[in-house]
Structure formats: C-alpha cells, structure tokens
Protein backbone atom coordinates (compact mmCIF):
# COMPACT_ATOMS: atom_id res chain seq x y z
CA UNK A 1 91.43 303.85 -63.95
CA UNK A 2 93.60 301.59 -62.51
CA UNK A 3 94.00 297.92 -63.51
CA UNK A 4 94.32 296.80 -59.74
CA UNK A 5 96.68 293.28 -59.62
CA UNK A 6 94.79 292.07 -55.87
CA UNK A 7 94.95 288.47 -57.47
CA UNK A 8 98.26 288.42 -58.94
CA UNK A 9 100.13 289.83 -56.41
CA UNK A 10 98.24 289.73 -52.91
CA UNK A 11 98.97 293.41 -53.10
CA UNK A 12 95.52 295.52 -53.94
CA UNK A 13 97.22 299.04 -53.33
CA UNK A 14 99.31 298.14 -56.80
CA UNK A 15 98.09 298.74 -60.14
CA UNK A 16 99.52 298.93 -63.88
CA UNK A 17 98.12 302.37 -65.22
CA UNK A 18 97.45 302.59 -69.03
CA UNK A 19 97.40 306.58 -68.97
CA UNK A 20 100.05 308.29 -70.95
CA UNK A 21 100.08 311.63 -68.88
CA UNK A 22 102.95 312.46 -66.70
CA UNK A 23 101.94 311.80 -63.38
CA UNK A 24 100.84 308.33 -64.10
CA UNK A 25 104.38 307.54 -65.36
CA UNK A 26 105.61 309.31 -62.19
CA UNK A 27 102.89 307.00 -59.39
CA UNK A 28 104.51 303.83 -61.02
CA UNK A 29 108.31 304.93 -60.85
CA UNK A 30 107.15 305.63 -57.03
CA UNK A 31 105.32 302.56 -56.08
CA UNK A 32 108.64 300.76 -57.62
CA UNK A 33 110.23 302.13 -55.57
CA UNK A 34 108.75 301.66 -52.63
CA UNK A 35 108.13 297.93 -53.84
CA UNK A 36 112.15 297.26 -54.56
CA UNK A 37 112.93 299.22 -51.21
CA UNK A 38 110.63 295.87 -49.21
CA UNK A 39 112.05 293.19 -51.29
CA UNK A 40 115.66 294.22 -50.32
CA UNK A 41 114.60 294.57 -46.72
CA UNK A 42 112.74 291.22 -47.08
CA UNK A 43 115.44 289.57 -48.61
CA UNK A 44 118.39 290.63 -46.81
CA UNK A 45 119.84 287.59 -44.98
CA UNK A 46 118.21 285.32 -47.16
CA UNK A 47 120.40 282.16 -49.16
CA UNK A 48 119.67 280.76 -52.48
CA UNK A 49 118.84 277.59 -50.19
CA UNK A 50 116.39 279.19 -48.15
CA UNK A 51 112.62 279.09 -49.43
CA UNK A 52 111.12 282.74 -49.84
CA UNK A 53 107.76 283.32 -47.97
CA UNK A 54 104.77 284.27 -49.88
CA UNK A 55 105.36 287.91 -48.89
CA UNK A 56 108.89 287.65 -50.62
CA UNK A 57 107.52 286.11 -53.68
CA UNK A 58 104.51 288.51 -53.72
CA UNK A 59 106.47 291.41 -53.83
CA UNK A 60 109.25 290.58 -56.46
CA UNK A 61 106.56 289.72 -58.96
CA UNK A 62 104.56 292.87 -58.38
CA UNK A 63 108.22 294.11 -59.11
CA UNK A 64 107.95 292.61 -62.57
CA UNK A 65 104.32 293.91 -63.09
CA UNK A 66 105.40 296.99 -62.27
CA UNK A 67 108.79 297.36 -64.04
CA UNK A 68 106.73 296.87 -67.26
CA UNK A 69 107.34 299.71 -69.08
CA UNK A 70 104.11 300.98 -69.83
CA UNK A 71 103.98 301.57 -74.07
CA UNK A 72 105.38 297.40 -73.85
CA UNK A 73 101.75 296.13 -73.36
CA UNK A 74 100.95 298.23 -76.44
CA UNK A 75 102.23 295.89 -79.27
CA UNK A 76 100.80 292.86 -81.10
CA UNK A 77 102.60 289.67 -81.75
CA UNK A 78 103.31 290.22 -85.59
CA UNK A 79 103.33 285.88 -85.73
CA UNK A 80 99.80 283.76 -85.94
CA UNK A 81 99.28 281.38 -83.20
CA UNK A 82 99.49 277.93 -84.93
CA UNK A 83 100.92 274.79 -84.47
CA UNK A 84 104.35 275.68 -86.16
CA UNK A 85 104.97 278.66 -84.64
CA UNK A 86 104.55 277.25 -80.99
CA UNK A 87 106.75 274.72 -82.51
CA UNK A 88 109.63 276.54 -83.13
CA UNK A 89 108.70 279.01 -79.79
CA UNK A 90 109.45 275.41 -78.10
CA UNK A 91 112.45 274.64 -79.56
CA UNK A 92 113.82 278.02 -78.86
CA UNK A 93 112.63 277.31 -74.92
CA UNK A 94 114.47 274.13 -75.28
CA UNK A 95 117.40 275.82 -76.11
CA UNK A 96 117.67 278.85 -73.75
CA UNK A 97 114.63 278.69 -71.11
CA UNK A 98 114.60 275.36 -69.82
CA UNK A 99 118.04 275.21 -67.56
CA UNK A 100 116.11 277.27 -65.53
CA UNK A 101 112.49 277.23 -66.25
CA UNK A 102 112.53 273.32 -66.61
CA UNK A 103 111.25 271.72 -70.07
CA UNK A 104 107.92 272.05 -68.76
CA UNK A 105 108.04 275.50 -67.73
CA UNK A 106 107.28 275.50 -63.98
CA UNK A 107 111.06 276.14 -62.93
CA UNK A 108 111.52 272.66 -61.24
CA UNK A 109 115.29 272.61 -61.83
CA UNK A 110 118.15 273.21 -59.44
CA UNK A 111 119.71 276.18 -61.09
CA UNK A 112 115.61 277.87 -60.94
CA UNK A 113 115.29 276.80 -57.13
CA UNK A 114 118.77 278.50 -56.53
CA UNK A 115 117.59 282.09 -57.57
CA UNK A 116 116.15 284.27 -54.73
CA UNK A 117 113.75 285.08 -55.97
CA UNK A 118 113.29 281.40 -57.54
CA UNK A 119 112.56 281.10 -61.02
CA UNK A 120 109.29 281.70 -62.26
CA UNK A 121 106.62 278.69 -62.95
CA UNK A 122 105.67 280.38 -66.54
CA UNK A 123 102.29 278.11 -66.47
CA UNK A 124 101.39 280.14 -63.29
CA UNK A 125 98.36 282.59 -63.80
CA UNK A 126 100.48 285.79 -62.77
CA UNK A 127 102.90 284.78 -65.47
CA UNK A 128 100.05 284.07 -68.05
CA UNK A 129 97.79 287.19 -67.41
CA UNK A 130 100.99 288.83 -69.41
CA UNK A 131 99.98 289.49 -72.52
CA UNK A 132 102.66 288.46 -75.67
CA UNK A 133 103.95 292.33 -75.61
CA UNK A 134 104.99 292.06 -71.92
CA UNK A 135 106.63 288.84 -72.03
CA UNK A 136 108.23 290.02 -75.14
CA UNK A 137 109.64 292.93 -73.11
CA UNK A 138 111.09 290.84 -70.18
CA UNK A 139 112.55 288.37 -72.31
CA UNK A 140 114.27 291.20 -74.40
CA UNK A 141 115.21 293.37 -71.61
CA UNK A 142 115.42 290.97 -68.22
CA UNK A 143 114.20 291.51 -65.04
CA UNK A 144 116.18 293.66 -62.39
CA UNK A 145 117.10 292.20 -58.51
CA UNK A 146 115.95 288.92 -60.46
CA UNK A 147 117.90 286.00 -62.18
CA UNK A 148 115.79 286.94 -65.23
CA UNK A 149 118.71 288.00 -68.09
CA UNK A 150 118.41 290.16 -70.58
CA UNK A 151 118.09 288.35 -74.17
CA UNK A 152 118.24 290.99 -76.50
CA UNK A 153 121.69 290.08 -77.61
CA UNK A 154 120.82 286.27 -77.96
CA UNK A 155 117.41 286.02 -79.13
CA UNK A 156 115.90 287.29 -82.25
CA UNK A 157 112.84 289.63 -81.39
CA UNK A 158 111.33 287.11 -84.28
CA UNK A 159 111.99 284.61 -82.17
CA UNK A 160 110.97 286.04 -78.93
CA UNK A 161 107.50 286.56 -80.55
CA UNK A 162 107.44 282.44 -80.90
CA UNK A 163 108.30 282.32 -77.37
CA UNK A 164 105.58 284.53 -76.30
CA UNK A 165 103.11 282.26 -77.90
CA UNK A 166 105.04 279.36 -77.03
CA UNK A 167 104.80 280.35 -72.53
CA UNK A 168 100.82 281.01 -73.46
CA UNK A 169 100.22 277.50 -74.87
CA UNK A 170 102.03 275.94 -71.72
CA UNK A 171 98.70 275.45 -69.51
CA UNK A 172 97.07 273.77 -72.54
CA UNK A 173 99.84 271.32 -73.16
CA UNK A 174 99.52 270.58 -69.18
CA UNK A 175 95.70 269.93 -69.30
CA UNK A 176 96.38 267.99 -72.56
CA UNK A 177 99.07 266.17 -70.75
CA UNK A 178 96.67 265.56 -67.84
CA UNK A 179 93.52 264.49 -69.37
CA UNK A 180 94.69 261.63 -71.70
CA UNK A 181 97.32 258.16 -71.27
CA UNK A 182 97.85 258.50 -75.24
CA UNK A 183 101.19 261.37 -75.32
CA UNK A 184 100.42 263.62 -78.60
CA UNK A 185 103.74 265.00 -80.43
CA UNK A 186 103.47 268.60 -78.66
CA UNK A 187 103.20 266.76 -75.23
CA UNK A 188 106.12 264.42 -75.55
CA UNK A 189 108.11 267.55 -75.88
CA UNK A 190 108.14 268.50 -72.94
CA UNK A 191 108.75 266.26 -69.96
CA UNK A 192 111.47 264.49 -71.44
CA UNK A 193 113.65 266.45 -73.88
CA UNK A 194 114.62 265.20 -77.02
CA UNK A 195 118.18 266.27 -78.02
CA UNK A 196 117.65 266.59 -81.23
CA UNK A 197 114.91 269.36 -80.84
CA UNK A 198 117.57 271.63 -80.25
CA UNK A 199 119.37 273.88 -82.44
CA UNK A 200 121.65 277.12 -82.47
CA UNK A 201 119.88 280.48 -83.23
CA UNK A 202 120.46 280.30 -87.46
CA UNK A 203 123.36 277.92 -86.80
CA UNK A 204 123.76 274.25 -86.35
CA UNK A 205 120.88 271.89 -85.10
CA UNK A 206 121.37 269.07 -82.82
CA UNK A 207 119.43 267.01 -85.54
CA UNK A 208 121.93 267.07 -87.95
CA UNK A 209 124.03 264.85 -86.18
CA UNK A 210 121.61 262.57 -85.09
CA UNK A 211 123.44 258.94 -84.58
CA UNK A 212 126.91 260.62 -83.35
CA UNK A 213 127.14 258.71 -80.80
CA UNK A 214 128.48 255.76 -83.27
CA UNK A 215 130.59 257.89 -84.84
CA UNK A 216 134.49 256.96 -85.43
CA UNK A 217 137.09 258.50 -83.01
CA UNK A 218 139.20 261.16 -84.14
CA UNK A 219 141.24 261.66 -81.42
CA UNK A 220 141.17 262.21 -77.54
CA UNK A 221 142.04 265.09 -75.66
CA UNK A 222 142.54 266.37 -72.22
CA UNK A 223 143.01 269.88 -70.99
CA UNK A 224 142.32 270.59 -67.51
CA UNK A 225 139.51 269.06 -65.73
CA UNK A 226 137.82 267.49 -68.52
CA UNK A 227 138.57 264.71 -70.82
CA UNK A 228 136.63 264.65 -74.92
CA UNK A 229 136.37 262.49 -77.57
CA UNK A 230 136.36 263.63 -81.24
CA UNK A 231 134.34 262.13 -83.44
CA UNK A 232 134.19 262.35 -87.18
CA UNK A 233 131.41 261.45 -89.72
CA UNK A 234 132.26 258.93 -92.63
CA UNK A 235 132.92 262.52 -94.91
CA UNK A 236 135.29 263.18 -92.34
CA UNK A 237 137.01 260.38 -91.40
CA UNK A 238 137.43 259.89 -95.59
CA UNK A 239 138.99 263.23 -95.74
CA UNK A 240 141.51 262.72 -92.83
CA UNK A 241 142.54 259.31 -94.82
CA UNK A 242 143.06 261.39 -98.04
CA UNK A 243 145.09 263.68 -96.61
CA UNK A 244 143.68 266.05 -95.39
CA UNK A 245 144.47 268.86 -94.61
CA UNK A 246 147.81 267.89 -94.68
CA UNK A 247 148.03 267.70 -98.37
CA UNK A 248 146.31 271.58 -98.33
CA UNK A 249 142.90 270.90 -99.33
CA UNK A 250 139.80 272.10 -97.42
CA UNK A 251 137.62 269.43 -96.01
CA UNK A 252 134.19 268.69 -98.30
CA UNK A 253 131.04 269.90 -97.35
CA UNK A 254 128.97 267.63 -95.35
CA UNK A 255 131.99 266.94 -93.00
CA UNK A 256 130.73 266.73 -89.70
CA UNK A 257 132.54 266.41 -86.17
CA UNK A 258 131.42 266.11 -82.53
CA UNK A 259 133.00 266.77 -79.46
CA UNK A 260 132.30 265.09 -76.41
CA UNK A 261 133.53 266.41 -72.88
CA UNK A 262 133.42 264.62 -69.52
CA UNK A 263 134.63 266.06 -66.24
CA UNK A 264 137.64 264.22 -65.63
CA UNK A 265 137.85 261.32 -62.78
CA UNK A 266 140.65 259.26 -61.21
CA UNK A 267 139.37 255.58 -60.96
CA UNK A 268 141.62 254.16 -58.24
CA UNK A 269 140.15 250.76 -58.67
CA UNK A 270 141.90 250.07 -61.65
CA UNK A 271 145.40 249.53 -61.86
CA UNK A 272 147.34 252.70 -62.24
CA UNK A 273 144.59 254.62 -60.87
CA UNK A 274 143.94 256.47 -64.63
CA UNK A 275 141.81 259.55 -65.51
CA UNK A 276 138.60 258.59 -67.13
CA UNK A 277 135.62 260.06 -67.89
CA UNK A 278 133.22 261.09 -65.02
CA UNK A 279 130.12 262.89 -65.43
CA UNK A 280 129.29 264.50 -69.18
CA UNK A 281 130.17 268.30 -69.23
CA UNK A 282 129.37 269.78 -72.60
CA UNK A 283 129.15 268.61 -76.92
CA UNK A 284 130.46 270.86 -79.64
CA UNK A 285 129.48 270.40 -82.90
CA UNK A 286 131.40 271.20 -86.05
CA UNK A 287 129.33 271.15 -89.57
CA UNK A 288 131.35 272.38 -93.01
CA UNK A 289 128.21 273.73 -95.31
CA UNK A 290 130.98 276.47 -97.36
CA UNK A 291 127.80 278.56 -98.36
CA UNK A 292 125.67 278.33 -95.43
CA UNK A 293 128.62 279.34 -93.55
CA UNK A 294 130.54 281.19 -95.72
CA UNK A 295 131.40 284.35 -93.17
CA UNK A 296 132.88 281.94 -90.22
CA UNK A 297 135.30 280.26 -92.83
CA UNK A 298 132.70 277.56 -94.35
CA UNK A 299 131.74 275.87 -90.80
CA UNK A 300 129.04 276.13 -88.44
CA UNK A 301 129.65 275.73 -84.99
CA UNK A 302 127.62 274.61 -82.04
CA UNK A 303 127.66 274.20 -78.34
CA UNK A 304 125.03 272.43 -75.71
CA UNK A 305 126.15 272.07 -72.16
CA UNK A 306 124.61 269.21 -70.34
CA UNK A 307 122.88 269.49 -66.98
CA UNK A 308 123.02 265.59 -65.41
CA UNK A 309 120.34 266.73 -62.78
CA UNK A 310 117.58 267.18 -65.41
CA UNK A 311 119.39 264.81 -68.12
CA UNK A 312 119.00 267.95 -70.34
CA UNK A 313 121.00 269.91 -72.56
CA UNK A 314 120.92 273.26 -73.75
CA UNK A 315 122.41 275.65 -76.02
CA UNK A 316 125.55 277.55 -74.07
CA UNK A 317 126.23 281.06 -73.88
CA UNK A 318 128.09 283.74 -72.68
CA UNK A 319 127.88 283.03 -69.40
CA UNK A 320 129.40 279.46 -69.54
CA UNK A 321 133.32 278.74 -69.39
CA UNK A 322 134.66 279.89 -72.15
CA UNK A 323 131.99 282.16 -72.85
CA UNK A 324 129.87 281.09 -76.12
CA UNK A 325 127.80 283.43 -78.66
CA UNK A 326 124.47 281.06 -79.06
CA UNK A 327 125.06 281.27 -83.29
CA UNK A 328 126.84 279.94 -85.81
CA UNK A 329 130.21 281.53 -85.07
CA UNK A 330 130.43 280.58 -81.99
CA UNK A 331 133.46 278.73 -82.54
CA UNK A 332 134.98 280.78 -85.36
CA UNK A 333 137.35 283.42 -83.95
CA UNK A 334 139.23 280.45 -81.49
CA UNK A 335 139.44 278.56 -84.47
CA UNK A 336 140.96 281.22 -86.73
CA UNK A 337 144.38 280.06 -85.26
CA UNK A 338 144.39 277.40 -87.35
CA UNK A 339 142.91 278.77 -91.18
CA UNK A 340 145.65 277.40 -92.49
CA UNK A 341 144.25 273.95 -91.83
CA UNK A 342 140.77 274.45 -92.84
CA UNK A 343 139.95 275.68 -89.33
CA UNK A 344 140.29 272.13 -87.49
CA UNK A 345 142.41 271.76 -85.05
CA UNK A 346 142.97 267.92 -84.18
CA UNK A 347 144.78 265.46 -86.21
CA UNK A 348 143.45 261.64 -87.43
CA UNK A 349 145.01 260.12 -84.51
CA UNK A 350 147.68 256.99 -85.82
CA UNK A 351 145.33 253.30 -84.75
C-alpha cells in the first residue's frame, strides 16, 4: 500500500511506495514526472526575489519525496544518537549547511531566500518525517531543479550520518531554546555562531587559532579587489627573525599564520583618498603539523568565507572564487610554487 504524503505535501494523489516490483518503480518515475513537468510550468517567470505560492512550494517538495530513490529509506544510521555525535553533526552544519540553511536551520539567510525554490526550513515537519537514510541520500546526492548540491565529494558519508542526527535534534534544541531564559551549551550553538566551532573536514579547525586576531603582522597584500593582512604566531614570527626560510630551513611545527581579506574601499575623506579595508571577505589559515600533514608538504590549510549579513562564517568550497577543496590541501597545489621556501609565500615585511 501506499504511504500517501496528504500532510506533507497538500498533494493526496502522491505517495512513496515501499514495493520492490517493477511497476511500482515505474508509477513513481511517472508521477515525477508529471510533478517536475508543474513545477517548471509554475515556476516559469518567477525571480529569486519573488515569494513562491504554497502551490510552488508544495510541489517541489513532493519533488524531493518523490526523487527518493526508493532502497535509500532502507538503511540505518550506523552512529548512536548521543550528545557527541549531534555535536560534531553541528559542527559539520556550521561548516557547510548554515550559509544557506541559517545556524538554526530554518533557511533565514539571504543566499536560502534567493533559491526558487527557497531553501528548506530543516526543523519543518516535511523535512523531519525523513528518516536518517533519506536525508543521508539528499545530502550525498542533492536535489535536482533545487539549490540543494550534491555533497558526496565534500562530506564524509561518516559525517553525513552526524548530520542526519544532527537536522533530527533541531526541533528539540528549538523547544529547549523556547521553554527556558537559562541558554544550555547545545542551544548557544546555534543562534549566534561561534567561530571557533568550525573546522575543515580532517584539516585545520578554526579553534586552533583562537586569539589571531592579536597576532603580529607579517605583511600586507593587495591583489585585485581585496586588501589582507598576514599574521604570524610567536613560532612564526621567531622563525622569520631566524632566518627563515631564507637561510633554507623549514619552518617548526606549531607555526601558525592567518590571512585576513577585506574587499577593498577608497576612503575619500582622508587625504589622498587611499584604499582601505571595507567589508571582511574571507580568512585562510596556515598550520605546519609535518606529520599530521605530511602529504600536502607538512601544512594544513584552511579557508572560511565570511557572510556580513548573518555575521557568519563558513568553510569555502568549490564553488567560491578561487575554487577551494573543504580539506586539508586545500591550499597545497597553489602553494607548490614555492617548495623551495617551505611552501610560504610572503616575506617578514622590514618595520
């Protein structure tokens, strides 16, 4: 029998079939198409400023439900659902989820209300009457006509398990959130992001250079449109006063540097009119750990574009300008160019 979705959807003529026999397989492939044939008639004309009608919305998530395959809903979630594990599913949100889902996970960012259709509020009950398999499957394999991606080259399937348990605890962090004044640890996640939650998929974490901000000045730089400032750790400054790499010794482990961009701004009310620093664009992160990192040339590498409109960051990826892998190497192959100096590019600058 069919597992009608009337209160998902607003549809009652759709339903997910759990029969294995050819012409189940072949009614679903049908009603898809049928369904993706009235979204694209629905949405032509329509902008990514223009609100979709319920119809709209009702129509390209029944085009989720059904583009389900059907063996996804058939797996378990190999993780246990505890604490930690939602933990780390969070931090992995953090990272890759919340530029368009919103920390919070009901979508309430720019880039989510830009999509047609917009980006899904994952505390919603048609997003949580997906079991772990399902989401699991979207999250690995995207979403057609949609702005969902596929993350299959970017996110472990471990780690997709943690998110799956991570999107079902979402409602009980809200009614956590709601019924008490006193924030617990797991609620303070969410509406306002902590930085330092975030890390690169078995790369760099955004914790391990907590207090950068502080940090000495390498050098400046300015290459197109944006402006950064290099900053070095003490290990690093140290080495850069020793010699190094000048004097053709590899910078110690524990080195760390940071660098900040900032589109770049002319500020015609000083004299001169100079190009400072506007709004904050992006921080890369350089960490040398020679046997944590030993296949990208003894550094980690890290990148976490900032979005001023929800005072967020996250981690980049191909998509961005230049393109970034979210892992360790992200960095590696541009910085090749310069093995010769230990893989760093900028000088101590003379002060």
């Amino acid at each position: 029998m069919p597992e009608l979705l009337r209160e998902s959807t607003g549809l009652p003529w759709i339903g997910r079939w759990r029969g294995n026999d050819c012409r189940v397989a072949l009614e679903q492939n049908l009603r898809l198409g049928v369904i993706i044939a009235m979204l694209g008639a629905l949405l032509t004309g329509c902008t990514a400023d223009k609100h979709p009608s319920q119809e709209e919305s009702n129509l390209a998530n029944a085009a989720k439900d059904v583009a389900i395959p059907l063996e996804a809903g058939k797996k378990n979630n190999p993780l246990p659902e505890t604490g930690e594990v939602v933990s780390q599913g969070q931090e992995v949100f953090l990272g890759s989820c919340a530029q368009c889902h919103a920390p919070d996970g009901r979508g309430d960012t720019s880039l989510g209300h830009s999509m047609a259709p917009p980006a899904m509020d994952l505390t919603s009950a048609h997003v949580q009457h997906w079991s772990d398999a399902e989401l699991f499957w979207i999250i690995q394999n995207g979403v057609r006509l949609t702005g969902m991606p596929a993350w299959r080259s970017s996110i472990s399937e471990n780690d997709t398990w943690k998110l799956a348990r991570f999107i079902h605890s979402l409602p009980r962090l809200d009614s956590a959130s709601a019924s008490t004044a006193v924030p617990s640890q797991a609620q303070a996640a969410i509406p306002a992001q902590d930085k330092y939650a975030l890390k690169v998929l078995n790369g760099v974490a955004f914790s391990e250079f907590k207090g950068y901000e502080s940090w000495p000045v390498i050098a400046i730089s300015h290459n197109g449109n944006t402006l950064a400032a290099i900053l070095g750790n003490p290990a690093m400054i140290n080495a850069y006063k020793a010699g190094i790499p000048g004097n053709g010794k590899p910078f110690p482990d524990g080195a760390k540097m940071v660098k900040v961009h900032w589109i770049a701004k002319v500020n015609v009310e000083e004299p001169g009119a100079p190009t400072v620093p506007g709004t904050q664009h992006d921080v890369d992160l350089m960490l040398k750990d020679s046997k944590r990192f030993a296949d990208s040339g003894g550094w980690g590498y890290g990148a976490f574009e900032y979005d001023a409109a929800s005072n967020a960051f996250r981690a980049a990826n191909l998509k961005d300008k230049p393109p970034q892998g979210n892992d360790a190497k992200c960095g590696f192959a541009c910085h090749t160019a310069v093995k010769s100096k230990d893989y760093v590019f900028t000088g101590y600058g003379q002060r």
